[in-house]
N, C-alpha and C. Protein backbone atom coordinates (compact mmCIF):
# COMPACT_ATOMS: atom_id res chain seq x y z
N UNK A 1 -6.09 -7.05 -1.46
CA UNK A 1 -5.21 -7.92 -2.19
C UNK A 1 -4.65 -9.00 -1.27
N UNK A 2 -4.40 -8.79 0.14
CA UNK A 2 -4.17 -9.84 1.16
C UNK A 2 -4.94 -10.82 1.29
N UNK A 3 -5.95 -10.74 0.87
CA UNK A 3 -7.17 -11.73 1.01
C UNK A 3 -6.92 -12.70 0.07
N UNK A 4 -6.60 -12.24 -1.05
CA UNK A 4 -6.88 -12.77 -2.63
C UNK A 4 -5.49 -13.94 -1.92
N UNK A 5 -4.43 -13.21 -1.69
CA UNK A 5 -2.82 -14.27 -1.29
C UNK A 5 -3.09 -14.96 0.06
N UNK A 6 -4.07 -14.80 0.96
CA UNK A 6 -4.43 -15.89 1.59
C UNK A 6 -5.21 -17.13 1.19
N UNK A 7 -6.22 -16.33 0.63
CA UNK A 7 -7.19 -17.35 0.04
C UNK A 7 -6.54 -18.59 -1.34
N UNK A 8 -5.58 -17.84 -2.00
CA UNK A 8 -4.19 -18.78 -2.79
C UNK A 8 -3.81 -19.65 -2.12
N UNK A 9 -3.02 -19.55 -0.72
CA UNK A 9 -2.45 -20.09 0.44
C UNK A 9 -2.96 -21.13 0.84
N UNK A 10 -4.88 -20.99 1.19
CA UNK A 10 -4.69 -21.71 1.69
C UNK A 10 -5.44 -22.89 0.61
N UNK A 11 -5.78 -22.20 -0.51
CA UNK A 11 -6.04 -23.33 -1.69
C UNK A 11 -5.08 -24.53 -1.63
N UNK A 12 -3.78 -23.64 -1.73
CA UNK A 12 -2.50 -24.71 -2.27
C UNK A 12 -2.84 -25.57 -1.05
N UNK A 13 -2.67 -25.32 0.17
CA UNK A 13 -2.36 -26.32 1.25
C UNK A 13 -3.53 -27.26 1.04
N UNK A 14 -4.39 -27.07 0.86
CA UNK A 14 -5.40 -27.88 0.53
C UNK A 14 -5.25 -28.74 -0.26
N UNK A 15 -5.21 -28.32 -1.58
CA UNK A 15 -4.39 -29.02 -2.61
C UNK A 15 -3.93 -29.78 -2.13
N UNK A 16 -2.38 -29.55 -1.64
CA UNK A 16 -1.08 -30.48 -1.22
C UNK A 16 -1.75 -31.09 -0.56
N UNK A 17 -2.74 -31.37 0.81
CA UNK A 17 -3.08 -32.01 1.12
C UNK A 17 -3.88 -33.00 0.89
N UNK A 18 -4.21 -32.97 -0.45
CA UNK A 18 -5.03 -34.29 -1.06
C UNK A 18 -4.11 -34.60 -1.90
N UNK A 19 -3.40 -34.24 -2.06
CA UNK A 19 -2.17 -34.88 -3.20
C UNK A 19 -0.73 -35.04 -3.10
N UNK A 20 -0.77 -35.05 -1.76
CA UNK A 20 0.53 -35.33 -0.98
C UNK A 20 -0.13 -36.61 -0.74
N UNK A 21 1.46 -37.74 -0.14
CA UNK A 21 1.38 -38.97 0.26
C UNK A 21 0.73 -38.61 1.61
N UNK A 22 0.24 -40.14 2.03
CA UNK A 22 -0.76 -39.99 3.07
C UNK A 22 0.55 -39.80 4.54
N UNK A 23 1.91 -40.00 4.39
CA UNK A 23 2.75 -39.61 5.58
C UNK A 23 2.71 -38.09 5.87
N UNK A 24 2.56 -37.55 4.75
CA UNK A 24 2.95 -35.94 4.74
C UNK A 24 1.83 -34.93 5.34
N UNK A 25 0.76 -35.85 5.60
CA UNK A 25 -0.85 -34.98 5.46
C UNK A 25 -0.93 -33.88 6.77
N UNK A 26 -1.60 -33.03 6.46
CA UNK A 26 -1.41 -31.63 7.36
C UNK A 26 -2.50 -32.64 8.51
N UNK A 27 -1.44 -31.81 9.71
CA UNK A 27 -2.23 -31.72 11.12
C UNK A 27 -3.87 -31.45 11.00
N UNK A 28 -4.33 -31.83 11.72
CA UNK A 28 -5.58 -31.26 12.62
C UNK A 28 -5.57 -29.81 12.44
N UNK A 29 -4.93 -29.13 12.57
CA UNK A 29 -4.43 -27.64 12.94
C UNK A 29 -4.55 -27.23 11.88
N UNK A 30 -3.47 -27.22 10.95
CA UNK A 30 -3.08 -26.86 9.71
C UNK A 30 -4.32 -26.90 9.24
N UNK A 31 -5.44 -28.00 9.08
CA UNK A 31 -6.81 -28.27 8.16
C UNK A 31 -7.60 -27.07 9.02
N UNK A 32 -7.73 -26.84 9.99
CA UNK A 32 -8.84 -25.93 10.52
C UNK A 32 -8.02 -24.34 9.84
N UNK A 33 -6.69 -24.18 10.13
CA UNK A 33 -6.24 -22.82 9.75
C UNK A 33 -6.79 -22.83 8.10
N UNK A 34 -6.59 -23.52 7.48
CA UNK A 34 -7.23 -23.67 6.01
C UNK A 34 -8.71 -23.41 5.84
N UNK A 35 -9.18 -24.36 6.69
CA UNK A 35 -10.89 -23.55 6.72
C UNK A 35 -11.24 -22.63 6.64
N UNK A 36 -10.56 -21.98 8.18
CA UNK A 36 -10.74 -20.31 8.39
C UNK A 36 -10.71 -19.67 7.50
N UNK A 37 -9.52 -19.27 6.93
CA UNK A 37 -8.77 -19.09 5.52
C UNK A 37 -9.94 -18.97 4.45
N UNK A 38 -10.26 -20.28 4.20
CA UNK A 38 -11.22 -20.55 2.95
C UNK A 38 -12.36 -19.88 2.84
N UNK A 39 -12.82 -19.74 4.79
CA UNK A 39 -14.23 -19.23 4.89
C UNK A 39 -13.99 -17.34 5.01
N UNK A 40 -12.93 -16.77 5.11
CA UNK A 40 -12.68 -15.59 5.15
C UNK A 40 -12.80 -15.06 4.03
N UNK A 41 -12.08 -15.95 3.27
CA UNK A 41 -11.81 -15.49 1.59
C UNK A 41 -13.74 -15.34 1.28
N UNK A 42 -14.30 -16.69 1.21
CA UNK A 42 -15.16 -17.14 0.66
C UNK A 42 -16.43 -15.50 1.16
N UNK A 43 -16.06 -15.28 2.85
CA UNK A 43 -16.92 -14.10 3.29
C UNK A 43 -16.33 -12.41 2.46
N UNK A 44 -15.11 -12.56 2.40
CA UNK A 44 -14.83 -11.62 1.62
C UNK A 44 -15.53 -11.59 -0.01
N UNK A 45 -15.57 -12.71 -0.49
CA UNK A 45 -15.91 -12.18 -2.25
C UNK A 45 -17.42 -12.00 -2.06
N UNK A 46 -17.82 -12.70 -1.20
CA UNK A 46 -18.93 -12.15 -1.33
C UNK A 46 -19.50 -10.32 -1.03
N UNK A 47 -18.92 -10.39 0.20
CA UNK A 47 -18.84 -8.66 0.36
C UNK A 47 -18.28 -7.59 -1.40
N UNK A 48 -17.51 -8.17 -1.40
CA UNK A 48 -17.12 -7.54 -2.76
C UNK A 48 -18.03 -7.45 -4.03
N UNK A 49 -18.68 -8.76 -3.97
CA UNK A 49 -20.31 -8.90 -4.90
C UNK A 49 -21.22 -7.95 -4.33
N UNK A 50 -21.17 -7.91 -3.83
CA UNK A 50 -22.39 -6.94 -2.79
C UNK A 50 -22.25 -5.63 -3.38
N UNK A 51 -21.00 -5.50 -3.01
CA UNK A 51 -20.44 -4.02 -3.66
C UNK A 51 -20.69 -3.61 -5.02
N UNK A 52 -20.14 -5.09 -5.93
CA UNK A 52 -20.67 -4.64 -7.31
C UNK A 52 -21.96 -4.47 -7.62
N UNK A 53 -22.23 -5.67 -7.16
CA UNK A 53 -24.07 -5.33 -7.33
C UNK A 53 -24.24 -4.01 -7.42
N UNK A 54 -24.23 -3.72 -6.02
CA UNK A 54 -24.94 -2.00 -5.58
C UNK A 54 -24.64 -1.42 -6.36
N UNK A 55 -23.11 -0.96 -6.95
CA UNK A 55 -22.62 -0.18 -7.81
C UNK A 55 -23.43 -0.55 -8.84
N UNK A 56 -23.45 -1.56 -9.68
CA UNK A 56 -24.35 -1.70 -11.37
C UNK A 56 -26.28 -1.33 -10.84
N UNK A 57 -26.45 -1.44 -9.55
CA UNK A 57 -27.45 -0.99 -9.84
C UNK A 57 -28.10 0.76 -9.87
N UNK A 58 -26.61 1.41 -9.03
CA UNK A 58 -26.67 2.67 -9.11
C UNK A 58 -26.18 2.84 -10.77
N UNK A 59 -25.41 2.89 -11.38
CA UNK A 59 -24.85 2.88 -12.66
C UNK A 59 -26.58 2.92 -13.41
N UNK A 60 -27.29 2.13 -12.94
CA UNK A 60 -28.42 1.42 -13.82
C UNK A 60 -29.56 2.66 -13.59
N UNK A 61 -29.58 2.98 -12.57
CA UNK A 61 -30.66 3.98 -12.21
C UNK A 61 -30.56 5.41 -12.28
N UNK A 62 -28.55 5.69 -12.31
CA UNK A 62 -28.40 7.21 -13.05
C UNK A 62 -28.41 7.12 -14.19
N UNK A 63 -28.72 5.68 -14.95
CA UNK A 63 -28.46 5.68 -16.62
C UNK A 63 -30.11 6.22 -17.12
N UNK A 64 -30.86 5.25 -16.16
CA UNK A 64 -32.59 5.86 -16.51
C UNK A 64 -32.97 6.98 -15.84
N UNK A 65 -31.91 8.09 -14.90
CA UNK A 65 -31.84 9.01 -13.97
C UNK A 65 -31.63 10.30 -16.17
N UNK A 66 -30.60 9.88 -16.39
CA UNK A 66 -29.94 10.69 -17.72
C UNK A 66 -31.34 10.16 -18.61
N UNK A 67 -31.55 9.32 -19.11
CA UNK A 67 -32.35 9.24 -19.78
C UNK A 67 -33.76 10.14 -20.28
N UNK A 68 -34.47 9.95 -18.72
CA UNK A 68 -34.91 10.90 -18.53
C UNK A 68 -35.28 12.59 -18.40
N UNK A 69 -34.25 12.90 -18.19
CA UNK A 69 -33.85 13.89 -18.64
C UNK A 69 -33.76 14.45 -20.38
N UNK A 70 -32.87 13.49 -20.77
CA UNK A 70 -32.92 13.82 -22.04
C UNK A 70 -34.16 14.09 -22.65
N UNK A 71 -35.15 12.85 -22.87
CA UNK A 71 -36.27 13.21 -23.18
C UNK A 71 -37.23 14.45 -22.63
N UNK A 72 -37.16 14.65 -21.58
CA UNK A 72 -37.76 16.03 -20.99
C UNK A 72 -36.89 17.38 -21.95
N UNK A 73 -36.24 17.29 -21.80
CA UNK A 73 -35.19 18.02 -23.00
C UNK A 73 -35.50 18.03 -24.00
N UNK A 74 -35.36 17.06 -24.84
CA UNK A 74 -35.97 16.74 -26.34
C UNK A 74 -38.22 17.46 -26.15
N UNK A 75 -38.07 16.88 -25.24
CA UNK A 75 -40.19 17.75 -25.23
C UNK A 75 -39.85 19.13 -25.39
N UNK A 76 -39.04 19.58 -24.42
CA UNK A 76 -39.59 21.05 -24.30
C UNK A 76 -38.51 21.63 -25.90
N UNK A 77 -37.91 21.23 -26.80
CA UNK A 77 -36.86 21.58 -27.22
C UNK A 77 -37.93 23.01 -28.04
N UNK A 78 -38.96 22.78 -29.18
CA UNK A 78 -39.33 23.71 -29.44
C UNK A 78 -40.24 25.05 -29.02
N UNK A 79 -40.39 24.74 -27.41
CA UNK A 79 -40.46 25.64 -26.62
C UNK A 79 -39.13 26.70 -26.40
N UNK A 80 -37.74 25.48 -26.13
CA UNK A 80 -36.98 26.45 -26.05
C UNK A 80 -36.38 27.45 -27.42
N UNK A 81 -36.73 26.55 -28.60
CA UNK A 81 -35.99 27.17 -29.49
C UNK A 81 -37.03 28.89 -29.67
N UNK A 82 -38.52 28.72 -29.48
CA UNK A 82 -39.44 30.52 -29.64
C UNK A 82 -38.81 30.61 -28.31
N UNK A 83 -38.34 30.60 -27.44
CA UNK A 83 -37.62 31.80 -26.44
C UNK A 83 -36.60 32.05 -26.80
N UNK A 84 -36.06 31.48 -27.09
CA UNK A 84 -34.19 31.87 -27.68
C UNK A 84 -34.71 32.92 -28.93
N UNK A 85 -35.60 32.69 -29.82
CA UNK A 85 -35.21 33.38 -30.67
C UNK A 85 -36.46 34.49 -29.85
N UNK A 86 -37.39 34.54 -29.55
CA UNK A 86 -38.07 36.18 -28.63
C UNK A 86 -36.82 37.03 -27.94
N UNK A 87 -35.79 36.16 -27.29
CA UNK A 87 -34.61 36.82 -26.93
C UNK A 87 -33.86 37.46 -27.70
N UNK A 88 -33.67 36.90 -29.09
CA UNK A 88 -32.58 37.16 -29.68
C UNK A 88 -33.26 38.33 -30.44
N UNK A 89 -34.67 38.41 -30.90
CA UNK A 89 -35.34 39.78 -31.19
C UNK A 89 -35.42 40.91 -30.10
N UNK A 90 -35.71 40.60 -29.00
CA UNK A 90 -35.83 41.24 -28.24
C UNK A 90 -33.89 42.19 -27.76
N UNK A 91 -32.75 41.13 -28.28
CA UNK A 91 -31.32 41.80 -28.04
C UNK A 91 -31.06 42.72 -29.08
N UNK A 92 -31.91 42.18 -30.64
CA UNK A 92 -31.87 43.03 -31.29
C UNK A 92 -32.42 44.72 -31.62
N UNK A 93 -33.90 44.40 -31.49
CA UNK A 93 -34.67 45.06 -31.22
C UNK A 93 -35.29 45.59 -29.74
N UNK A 94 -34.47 46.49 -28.79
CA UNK A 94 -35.06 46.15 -27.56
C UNK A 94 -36.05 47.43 -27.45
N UNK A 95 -37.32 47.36 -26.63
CA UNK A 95 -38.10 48.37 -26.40
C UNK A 95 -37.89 49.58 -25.91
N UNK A 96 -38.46 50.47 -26.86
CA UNK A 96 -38.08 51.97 -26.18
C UNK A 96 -38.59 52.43 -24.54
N UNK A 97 -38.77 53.63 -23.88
CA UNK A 97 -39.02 53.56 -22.62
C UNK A 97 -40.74 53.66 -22.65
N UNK A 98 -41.12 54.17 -23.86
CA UNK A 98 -42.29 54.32 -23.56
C UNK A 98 -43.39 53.03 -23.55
N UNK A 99 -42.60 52.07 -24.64
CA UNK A 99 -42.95 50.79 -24.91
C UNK A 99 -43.60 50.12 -23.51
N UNK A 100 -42.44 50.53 -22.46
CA UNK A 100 -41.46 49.66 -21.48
C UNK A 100 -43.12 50.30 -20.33
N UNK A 101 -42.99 51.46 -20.76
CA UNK A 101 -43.95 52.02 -19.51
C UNK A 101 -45.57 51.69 -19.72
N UNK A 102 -45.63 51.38 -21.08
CA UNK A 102 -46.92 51.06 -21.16
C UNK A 102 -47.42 49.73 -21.03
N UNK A 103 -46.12 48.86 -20.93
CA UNK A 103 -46.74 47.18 -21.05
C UNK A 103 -46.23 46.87 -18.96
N UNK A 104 -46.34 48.26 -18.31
CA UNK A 104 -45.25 47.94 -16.73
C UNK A 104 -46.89 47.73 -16.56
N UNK A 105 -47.00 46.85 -14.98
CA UNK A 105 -48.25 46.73 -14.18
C UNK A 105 -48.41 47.70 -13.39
N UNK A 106 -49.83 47.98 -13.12
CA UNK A 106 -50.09 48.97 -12.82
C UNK A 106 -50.82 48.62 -11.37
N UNK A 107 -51.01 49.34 -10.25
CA UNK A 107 -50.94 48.89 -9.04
C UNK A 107 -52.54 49.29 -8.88
């Protein structure tokens, strides 16, 4: 936020300095501290673009990151729905021991 009230700062002086009478006009000095100023700000927003960028393009690539997914989801859905319900026969109905011993592998 210091940046943002420098970079204000040194707008105005700038300003004033083209629209002030020509007695009043900033030093030598004063115009270079304004530069600096201008070019700090100017190096700052850009860093800050940078930032957004990156961010919307991560935003962009966990959005086709979810996407993906979903549809893999949606494929297998009636795969999952015959296991859920083999489960839900199988909670109902579960195999006796002998069932159990005749379908075990055998070495």
């Amino acid at each position: 936020m210091a940046g943002w009230r420098s970079a204000g700062a040194a707008l105005a002086l700038l300003v004033a300095a083209f629209v002030a009478p020509a007695a009043a006009a900033p030093t030598p000095g004063e115009l270079d501290s304004v530069r600096r100023q201008c070019v700090a700000a100017a190096r700052e927003t850009q860093q800050r673009e940078q930032a957004v960028a990156a961010l919307e393009r991560d935003i962009d690539l966990r959005g086709r990151d979810a996407d993906a997914r979903r549809r893999g989801l949606d494929e297998t859905r009636p795969e999952q729905a015959r296991l859920l319900g083999a489960l839900a026969h199988l909670a109902r109905h579960p195999p006796d021991k002998a069932t159990l011993l005749l379908a075990a592998p055998v070495d």
